[in-house]
PDB file of N, CA and C in Angstrom:
ATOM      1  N   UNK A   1      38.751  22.608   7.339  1.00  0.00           N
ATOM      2  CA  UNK A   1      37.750  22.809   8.377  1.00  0.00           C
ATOM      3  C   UNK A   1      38.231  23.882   9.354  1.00  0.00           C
ATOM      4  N   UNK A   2      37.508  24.605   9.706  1.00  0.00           N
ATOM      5  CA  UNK A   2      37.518  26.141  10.634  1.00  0.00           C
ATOM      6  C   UNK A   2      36.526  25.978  11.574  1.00  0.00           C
ATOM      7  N   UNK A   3      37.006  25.884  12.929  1.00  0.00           N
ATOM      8  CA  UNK A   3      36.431  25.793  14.101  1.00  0.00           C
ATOM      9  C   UNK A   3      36.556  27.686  14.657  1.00  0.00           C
ATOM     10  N   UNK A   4      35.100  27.723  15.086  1.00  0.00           N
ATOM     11  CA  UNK A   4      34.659  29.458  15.876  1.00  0.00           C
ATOM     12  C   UNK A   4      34.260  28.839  16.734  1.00  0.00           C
ATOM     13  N   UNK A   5      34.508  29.535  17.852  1.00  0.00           N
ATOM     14  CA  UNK A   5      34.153  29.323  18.893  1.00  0.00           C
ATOM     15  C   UNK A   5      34.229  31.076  20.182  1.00  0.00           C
ATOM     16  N   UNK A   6      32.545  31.072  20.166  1.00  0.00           N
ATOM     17  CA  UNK A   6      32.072  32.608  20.756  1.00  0.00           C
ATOM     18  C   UNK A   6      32.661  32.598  22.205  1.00  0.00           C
ATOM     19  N   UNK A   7      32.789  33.633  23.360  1.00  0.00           N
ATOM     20  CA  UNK A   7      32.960  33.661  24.497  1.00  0.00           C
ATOM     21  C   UNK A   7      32.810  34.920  24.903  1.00  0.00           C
ATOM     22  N   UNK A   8      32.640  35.565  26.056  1.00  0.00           N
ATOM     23  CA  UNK A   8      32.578  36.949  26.841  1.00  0.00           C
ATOM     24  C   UNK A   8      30.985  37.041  27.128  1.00  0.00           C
ATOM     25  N   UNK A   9      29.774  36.511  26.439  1.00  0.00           N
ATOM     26  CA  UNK A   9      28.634  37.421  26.606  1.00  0.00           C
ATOM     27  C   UNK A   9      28.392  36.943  28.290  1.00  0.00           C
ATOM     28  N   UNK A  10      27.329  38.105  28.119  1.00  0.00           N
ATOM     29  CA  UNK A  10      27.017  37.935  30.282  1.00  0.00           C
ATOM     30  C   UNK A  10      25.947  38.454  30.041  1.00  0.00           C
ATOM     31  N   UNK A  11      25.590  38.880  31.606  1.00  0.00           N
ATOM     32  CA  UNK A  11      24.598  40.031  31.188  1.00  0.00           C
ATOM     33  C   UNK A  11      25.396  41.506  31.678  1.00  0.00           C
ATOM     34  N   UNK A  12      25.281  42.450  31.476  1.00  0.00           N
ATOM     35  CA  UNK A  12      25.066  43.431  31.991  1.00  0.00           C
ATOM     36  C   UNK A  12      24.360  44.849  31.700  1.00  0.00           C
ATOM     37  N   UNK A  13      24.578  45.882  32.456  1.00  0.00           N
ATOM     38  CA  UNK A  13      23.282  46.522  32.802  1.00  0.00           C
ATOM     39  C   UNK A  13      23.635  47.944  31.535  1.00  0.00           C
ATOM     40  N   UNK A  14      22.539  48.424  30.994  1.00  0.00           N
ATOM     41  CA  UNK A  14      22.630  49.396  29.916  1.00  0.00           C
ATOM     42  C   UNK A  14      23.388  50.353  30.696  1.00  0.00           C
ATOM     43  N   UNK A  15      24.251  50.843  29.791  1.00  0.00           N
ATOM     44  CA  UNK A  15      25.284  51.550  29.659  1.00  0.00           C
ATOM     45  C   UNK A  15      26.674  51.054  29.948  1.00  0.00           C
ATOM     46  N   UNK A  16      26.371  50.117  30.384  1.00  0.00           N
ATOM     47  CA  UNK A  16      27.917  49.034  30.378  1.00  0.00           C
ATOM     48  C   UNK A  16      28.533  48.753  29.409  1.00  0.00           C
ATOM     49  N   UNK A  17      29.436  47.667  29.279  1.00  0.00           N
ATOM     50  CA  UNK A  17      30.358  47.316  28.162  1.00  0.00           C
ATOM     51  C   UNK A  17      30.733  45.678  28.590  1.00  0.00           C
ATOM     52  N   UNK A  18      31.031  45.306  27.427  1.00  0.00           N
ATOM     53  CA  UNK A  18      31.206  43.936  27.171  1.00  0.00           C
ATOM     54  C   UNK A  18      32.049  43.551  26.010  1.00  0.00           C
ATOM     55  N   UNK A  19      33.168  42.799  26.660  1.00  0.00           N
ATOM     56  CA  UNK A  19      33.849  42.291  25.313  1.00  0.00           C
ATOM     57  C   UNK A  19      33.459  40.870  24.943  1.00  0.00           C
ATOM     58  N   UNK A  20      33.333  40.753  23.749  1.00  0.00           N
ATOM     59  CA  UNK A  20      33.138  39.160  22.769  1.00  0.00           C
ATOM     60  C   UNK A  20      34.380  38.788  22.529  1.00  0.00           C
ATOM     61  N   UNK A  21      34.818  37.697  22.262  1.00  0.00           N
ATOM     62  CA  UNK A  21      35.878  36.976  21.946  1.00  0.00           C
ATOM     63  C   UNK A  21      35.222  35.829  21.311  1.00  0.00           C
ATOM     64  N   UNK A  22      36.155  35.570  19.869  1.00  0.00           N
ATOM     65  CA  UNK A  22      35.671  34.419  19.031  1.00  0.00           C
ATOM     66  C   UNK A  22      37.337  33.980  18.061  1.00  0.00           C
ATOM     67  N   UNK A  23      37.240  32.939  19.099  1.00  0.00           N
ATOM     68  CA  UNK A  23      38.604  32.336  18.825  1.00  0.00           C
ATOM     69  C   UNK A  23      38.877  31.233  17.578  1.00  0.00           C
ATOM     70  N   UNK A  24      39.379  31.309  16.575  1.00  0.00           N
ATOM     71  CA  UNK A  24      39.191  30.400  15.399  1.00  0.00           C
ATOM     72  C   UNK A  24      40.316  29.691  15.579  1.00  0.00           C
ATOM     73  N   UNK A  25      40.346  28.036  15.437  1.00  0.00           N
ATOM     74  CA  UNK A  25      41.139  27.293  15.123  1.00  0.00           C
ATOM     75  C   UNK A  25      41.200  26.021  13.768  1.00  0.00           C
ATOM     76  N   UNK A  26      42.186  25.675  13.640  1.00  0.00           N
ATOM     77  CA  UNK A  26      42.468  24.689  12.513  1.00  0.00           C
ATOM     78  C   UNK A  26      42.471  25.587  11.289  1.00  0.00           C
ATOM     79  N   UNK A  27      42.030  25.755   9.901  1.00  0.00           N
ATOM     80  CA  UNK A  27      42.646  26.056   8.460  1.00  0.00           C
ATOM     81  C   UNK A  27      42.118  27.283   8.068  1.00  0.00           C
ATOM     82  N   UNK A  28      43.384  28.241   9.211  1.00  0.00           N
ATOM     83  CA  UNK A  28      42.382  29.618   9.387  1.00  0.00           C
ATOM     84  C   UNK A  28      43.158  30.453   8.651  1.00  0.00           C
ATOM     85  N   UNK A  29      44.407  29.817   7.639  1.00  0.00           N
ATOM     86  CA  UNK A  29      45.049  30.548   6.657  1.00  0.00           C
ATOM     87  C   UNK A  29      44.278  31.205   5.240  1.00  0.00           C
ATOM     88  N   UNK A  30      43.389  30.373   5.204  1.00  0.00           N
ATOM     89  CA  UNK A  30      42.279  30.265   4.444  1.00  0.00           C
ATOM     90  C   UNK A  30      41.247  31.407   4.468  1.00  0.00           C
ATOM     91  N   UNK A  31      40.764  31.622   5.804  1.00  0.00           N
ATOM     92  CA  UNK A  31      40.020  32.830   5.947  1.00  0.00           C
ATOM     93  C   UNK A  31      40.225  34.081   5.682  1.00  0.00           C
ATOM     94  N   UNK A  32      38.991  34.947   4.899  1.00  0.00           N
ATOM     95  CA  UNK A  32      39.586  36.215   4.605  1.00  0.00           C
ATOM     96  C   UNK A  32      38.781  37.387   5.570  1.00  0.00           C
ATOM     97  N   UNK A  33      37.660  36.780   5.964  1.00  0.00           N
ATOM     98  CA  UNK A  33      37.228  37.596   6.817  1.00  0.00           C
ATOM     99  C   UNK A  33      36.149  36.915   7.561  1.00  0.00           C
ATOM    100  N   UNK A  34      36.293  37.554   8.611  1.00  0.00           N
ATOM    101  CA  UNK A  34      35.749  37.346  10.048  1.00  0.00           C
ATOM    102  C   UNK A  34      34.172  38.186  10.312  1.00  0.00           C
ATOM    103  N   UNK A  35      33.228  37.906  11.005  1.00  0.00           N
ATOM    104  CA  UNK A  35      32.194  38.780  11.397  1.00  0.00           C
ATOM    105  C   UNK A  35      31.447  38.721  12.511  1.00  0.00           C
ATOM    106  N   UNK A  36      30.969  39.320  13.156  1.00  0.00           N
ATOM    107  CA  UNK A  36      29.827  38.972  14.344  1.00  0.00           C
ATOM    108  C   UNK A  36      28.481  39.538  13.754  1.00  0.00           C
ATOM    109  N   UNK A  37      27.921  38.686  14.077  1.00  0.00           N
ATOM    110  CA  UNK A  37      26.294  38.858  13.883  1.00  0.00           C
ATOM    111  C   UNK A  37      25.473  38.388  15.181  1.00  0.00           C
ATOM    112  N   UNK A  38      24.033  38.991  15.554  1.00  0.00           N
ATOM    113  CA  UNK A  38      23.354  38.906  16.453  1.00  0.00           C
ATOM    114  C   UNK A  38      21.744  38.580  15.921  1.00  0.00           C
ATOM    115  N   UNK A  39      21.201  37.761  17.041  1.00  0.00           N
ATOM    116  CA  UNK A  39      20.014  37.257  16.655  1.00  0.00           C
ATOM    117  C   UNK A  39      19.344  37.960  18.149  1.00  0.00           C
ATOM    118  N   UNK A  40      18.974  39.058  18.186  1.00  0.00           N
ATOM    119  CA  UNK A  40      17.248  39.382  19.423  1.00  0.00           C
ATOM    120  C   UNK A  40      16.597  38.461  19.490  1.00  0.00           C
ATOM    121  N   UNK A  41      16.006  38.314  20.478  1.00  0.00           N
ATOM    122  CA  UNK A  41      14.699  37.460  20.868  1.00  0.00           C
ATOM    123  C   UNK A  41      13.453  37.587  19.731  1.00  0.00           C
ATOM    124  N   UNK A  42      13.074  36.644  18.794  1.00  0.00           N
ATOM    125  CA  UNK A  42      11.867  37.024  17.943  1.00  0.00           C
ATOM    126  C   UNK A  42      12.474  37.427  16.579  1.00  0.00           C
ATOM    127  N   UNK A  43      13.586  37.059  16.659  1.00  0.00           N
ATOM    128  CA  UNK A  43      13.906  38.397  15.286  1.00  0.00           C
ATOM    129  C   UNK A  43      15.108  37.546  14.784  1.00  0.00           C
ATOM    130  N   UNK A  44      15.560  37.969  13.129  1.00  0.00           N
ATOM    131  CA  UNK A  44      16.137  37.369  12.614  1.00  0.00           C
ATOM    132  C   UNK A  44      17.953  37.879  12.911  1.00  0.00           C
ATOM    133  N   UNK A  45      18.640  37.217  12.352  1.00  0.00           N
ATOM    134  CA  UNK A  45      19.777  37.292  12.678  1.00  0.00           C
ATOM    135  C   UNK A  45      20.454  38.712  11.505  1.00  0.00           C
ATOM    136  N   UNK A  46      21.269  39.234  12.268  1.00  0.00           N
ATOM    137  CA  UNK A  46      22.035  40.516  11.200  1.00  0.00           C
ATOM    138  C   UNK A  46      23.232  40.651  11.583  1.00  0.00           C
ATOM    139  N   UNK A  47      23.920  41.163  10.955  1.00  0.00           N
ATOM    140  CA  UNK A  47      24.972  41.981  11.063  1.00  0.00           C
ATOM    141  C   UNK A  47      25.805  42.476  11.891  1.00  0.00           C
ATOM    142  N   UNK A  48      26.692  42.919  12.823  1.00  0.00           N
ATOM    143  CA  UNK A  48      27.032  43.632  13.832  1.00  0.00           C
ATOM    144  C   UNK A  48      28.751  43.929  13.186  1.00  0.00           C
ATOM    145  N   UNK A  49      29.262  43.463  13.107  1.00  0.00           N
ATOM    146  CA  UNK A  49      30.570  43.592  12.390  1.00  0.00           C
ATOM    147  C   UNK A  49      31.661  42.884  11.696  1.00  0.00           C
ATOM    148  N   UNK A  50      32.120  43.404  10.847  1.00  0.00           N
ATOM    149  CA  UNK A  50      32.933  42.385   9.881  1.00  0.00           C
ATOM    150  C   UNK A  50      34.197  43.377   9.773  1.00  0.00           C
ATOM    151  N   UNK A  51      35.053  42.224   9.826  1.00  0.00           N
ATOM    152  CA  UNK A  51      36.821  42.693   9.410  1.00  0.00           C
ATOM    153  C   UNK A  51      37.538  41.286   8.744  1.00  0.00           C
ATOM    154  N   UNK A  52      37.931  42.270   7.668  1.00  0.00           N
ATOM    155  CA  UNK A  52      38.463  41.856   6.804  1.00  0.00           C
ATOM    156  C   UNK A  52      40.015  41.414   6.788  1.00  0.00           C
ATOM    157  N   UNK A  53      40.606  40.424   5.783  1.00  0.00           N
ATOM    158  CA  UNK A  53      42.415  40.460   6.237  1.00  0.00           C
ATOM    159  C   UNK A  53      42.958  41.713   5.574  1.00  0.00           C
ATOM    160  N   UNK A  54      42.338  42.475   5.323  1.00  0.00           N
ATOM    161  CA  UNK A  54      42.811  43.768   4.917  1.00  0.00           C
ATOM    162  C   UNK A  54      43.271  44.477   5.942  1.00  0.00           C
ATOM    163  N   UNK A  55      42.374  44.103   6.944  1.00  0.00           N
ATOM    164  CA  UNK A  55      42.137  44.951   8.623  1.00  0.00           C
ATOM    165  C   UNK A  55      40.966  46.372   8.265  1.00  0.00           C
ATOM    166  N   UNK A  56      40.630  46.479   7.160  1.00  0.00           N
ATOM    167  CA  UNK A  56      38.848  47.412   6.732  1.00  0.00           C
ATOM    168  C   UNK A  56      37.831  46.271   7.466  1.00  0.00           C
ATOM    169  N   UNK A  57      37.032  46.926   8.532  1.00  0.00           N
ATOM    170  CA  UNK A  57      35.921  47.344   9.330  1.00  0.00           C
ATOM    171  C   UNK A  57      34.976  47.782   8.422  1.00  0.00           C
ATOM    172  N   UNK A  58      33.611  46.915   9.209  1.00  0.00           N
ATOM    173  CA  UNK A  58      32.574  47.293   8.624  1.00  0.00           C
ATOM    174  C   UNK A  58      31.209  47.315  10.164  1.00  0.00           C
ATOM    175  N   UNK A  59      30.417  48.117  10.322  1.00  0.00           N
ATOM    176  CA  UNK A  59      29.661  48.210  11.005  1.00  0.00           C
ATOM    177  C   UNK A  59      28.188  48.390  10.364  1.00  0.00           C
ATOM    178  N   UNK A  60      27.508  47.745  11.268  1.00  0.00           N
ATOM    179  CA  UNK A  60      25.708  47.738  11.454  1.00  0.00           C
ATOM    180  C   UNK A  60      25.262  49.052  12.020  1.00  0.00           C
ATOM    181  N   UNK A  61      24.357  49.932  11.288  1.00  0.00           N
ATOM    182  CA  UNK A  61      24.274  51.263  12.009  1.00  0.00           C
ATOM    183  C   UNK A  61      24.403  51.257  13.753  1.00  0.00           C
ATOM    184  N   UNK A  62      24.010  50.363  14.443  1.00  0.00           N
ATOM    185  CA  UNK A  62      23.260  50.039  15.570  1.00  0.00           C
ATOM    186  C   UNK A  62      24.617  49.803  16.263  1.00  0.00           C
ATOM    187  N   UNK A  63      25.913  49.088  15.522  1.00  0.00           N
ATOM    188  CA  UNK A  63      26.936  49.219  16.299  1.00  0.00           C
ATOM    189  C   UNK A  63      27.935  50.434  15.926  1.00  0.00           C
ATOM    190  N   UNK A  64      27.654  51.261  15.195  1.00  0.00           N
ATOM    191  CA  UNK A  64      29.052  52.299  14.661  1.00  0.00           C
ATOM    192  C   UNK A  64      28.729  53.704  15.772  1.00  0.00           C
ATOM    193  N   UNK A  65      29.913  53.861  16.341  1.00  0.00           N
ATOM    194  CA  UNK A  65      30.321  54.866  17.554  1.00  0.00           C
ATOM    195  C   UNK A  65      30.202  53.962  19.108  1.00  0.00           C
ATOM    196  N   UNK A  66      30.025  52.363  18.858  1.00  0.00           N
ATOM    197  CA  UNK A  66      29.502  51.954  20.539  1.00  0.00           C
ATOM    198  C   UNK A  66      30.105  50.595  19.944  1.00  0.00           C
ATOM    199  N   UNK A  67      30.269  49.868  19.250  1.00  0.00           N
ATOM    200  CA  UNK A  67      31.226  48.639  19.169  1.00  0.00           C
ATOM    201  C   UNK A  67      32.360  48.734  18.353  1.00  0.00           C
ATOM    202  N   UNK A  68      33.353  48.401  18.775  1.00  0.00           N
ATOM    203  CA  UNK A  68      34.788  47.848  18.043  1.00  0.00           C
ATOM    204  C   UNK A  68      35.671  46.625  17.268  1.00  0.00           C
ATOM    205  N   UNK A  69      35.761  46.328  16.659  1.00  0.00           N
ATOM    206  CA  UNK A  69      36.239  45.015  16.282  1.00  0.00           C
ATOM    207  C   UNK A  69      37.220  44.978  16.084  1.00  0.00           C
ATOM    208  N   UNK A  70      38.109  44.125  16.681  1.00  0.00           N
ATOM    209  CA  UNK A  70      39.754  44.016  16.668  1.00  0.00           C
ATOM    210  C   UNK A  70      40.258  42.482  16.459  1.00  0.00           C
ATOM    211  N   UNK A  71      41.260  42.256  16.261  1.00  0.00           N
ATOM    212  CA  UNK A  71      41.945  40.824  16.047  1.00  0.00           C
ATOM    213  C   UNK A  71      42.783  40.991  16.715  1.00  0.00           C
ATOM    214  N   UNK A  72      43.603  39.679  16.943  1.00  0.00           N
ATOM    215  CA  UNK A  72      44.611  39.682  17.739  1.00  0.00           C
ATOM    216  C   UNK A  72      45.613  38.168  16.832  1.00  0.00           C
ATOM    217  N   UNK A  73      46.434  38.260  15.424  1.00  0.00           N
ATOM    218  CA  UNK A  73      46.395  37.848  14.607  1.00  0.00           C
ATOM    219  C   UNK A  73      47.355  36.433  15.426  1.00  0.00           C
ATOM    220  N   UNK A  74      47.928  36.879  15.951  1.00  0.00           N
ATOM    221  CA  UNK A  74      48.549  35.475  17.028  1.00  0.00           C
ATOM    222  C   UNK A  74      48.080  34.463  17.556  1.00  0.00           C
ATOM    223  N   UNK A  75      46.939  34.948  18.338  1.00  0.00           N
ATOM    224  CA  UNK A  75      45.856  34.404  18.759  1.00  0.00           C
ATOM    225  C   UNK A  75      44.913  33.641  17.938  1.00  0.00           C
ATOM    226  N   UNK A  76      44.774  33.923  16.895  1.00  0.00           N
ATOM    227  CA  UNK A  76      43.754  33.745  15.736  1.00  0.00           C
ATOM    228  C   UNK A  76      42.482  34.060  16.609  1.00  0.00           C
ATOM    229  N   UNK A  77      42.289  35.053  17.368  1.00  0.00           N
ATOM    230  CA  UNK A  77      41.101  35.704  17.836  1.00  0.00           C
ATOM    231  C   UNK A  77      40.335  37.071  17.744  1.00  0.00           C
ATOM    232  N   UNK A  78      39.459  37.077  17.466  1.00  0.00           N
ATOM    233  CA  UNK A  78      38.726  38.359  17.310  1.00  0.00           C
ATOM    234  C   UNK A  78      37.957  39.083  17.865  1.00  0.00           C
ATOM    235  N   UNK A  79      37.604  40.250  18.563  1.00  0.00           N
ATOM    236  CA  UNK A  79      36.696  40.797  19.864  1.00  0.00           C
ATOM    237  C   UNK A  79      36.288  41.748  18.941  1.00  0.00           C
ATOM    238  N   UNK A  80      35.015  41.906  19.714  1.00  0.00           N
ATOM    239  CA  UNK A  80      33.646  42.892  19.838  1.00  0.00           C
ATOM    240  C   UNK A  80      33.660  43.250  21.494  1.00  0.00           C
ATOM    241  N   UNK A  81      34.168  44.777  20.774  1.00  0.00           N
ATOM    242  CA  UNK A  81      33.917  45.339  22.311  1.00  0.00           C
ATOM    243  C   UNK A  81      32.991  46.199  21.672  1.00  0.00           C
ATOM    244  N   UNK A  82      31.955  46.445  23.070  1.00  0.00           N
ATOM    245  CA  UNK A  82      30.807  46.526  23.118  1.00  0.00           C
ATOM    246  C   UNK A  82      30.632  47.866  23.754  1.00  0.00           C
ATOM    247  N   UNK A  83      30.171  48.426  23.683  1.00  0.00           N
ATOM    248  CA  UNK A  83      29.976  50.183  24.934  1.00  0.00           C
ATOM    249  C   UNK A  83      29.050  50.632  24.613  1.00  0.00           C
ATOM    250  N   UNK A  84      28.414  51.159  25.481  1.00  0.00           N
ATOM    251  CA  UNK A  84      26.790  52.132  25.871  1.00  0.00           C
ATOM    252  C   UNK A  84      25.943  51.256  25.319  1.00  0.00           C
ATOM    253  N   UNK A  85      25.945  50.076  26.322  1.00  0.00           N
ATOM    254  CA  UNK A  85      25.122  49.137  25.944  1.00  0.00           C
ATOM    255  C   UNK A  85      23.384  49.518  26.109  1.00  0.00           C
ATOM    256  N   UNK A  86      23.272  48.759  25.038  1.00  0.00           N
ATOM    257  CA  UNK A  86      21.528  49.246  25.578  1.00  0.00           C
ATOM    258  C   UNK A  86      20.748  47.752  25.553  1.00  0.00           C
ATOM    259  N   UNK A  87      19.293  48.053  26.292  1.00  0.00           N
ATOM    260  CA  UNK A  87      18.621  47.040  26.386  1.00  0.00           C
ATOM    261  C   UNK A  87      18.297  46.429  25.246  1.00  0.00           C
ATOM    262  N   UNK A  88      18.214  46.970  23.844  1.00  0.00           N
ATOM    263  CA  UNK A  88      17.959  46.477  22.586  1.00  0.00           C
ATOM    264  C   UNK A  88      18.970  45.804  21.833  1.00  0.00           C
ATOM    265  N   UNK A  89      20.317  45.728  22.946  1.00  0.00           N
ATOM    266  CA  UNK A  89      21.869  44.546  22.643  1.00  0.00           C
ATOM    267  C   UNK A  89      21.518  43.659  22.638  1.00  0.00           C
ATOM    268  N   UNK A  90      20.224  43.337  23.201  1.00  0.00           N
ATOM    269  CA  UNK A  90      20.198  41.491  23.909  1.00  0.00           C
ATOM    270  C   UNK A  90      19.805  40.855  22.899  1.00  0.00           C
ATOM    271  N   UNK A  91      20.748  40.110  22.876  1.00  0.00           N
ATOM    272  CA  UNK A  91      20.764  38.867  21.514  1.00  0.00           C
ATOM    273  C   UNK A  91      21.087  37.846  21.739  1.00  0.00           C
ATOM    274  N   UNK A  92      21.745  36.710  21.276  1.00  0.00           N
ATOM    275  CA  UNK A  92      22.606  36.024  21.173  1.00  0.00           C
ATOM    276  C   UNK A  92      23.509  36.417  19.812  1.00  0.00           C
ATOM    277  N   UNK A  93      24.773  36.147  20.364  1.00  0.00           N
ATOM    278  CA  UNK A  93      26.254  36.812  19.062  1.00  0.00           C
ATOM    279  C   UNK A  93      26.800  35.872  18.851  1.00  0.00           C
ATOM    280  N   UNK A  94      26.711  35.767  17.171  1.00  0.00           N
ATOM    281  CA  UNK A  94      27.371  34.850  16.423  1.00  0.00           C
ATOM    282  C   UNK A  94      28.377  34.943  16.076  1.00  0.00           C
ATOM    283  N   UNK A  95      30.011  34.305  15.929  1.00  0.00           N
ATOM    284  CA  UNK A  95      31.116  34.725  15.042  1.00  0.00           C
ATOM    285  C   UNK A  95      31.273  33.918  14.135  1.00  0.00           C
ATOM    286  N   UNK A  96      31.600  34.496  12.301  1.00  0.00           N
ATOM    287  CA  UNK A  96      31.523  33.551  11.815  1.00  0.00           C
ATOM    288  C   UNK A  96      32.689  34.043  10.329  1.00  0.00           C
ATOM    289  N   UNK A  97      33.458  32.800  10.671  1.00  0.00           N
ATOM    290  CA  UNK A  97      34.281  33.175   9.270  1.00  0.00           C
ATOM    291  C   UNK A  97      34.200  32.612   8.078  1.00  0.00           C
ATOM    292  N   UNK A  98      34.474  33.623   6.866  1.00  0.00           N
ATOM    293  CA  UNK A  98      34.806  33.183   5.496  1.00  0.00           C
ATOM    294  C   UNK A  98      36.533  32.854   5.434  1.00  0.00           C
ATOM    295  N   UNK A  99      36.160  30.942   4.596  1.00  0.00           N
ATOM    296  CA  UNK A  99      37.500  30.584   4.437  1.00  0.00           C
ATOM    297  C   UNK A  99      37.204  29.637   3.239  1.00  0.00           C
ATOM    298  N   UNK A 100      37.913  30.695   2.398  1.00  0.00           N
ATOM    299  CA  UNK A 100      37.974  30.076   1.034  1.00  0.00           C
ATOM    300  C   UNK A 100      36.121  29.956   0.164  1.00  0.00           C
ATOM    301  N   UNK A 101      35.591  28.950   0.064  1.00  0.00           N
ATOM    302  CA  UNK A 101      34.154  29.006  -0.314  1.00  0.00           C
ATOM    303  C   UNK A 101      33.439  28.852   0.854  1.00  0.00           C
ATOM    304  N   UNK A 102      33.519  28.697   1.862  1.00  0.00           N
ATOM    305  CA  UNK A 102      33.001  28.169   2.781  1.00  0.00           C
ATOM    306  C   UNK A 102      32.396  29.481   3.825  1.00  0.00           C
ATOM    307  N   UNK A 103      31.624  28.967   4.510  1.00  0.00           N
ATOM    308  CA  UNK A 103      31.566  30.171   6.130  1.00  0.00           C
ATOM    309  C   UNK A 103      31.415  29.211   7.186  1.00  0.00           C
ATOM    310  N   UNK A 104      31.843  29.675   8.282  1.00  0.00           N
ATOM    311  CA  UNK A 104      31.817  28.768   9.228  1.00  0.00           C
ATOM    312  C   UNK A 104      31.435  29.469  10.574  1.00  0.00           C
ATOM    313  N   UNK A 105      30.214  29.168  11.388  1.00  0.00           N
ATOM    314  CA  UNK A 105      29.516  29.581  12.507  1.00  0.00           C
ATOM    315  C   UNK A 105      29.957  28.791  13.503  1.00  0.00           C
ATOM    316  N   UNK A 106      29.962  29.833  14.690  1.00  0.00           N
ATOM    317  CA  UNK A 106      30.066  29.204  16.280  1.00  0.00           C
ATOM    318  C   UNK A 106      28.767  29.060  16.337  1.00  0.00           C
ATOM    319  N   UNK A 107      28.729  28.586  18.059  1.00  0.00           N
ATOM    320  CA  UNK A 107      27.642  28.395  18.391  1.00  0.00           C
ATOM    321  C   UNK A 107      26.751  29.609  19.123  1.00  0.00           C
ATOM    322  N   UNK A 108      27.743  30.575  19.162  1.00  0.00           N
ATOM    323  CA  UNK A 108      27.031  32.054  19.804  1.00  0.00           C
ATOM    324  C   UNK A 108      27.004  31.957  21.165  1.00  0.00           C
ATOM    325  N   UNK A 109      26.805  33.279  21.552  1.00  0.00           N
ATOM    326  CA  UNK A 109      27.227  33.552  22.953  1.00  0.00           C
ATOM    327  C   UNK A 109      25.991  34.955  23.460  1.00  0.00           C
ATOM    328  N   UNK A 110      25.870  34.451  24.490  1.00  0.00           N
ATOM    329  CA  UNK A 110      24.324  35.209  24.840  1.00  0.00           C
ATOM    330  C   UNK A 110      24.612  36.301  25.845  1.00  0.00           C
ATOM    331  N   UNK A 111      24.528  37.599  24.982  1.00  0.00           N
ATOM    332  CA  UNK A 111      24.005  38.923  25.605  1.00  0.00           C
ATOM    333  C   UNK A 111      22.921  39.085  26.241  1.00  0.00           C
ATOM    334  N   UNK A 112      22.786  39.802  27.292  1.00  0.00           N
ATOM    335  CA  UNK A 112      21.407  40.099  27.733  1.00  0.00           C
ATOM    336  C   UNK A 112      21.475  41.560  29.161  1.00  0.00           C
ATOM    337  N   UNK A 113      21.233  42.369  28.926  1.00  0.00           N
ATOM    338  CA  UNK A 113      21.499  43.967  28.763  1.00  0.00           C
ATOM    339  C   UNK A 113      20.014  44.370  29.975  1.00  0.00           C
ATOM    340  N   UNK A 114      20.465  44.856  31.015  1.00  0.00           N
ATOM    341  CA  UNK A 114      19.305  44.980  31.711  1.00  0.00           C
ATOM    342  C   UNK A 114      19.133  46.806  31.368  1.00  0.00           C
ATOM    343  N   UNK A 115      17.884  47.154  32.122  1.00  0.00           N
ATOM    344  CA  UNK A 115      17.806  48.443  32.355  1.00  0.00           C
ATOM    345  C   UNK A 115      18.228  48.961  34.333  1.00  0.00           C
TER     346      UNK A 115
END
């Protein structure tokens, strides 16, 4: 069992920045890769970024040149930093890892991006 658990979203104002943090605990030897995904208001859930235990990055057009994804392998934690935010960020952000057959979702953490 693999516990995620999201943290950092707020609001702030377009063109700002925001870091995510999604801290995994218990049988996280197991996991091979990590991702954030976002759900908009009305709209289905996608993509935003995935890293692998390779440490290969993968981005959603919408985040490549304005979000980052990093680990911090000590920690067993993972951030989405966020930059030139825009009003079309506002979501709620999911982190969710693959471990072994399994995936395992937080409960998400709510962006919301003014003008």
């Amino acid at each position: 069992q693999v516990r995620v658990k999201e943290s950092g979203g707020g609001s702030a104002q377009a063109g700002g920045s925001l870091k995510l943090s999604c801290e995994l605990s218990g049988q996280t030897s197991r996991c091979t890769m990590v991702g954030w995904y976002r759900q908009p208001p009305g709209q289905e859930r996608g993509m935003v970024s995935t890293l692998n235990s390779d440490g290969t990055t993968s981005y959603g057009d919408y985040a490549k040149g304005r979000f980052i994804m990093s680990r911090d392998n000590a920690e067993n934690t993972v951030y989405l930093q966020m930059n030139s935010l825009k009003t079309e960020d506002t979501a709620l952000y999911y982190c969710a890892a693959v471990c072994g057959t399994r995936q395992f979702w937080g409960r998400g953490t709510l962006v919301n991006v003014s003008s």
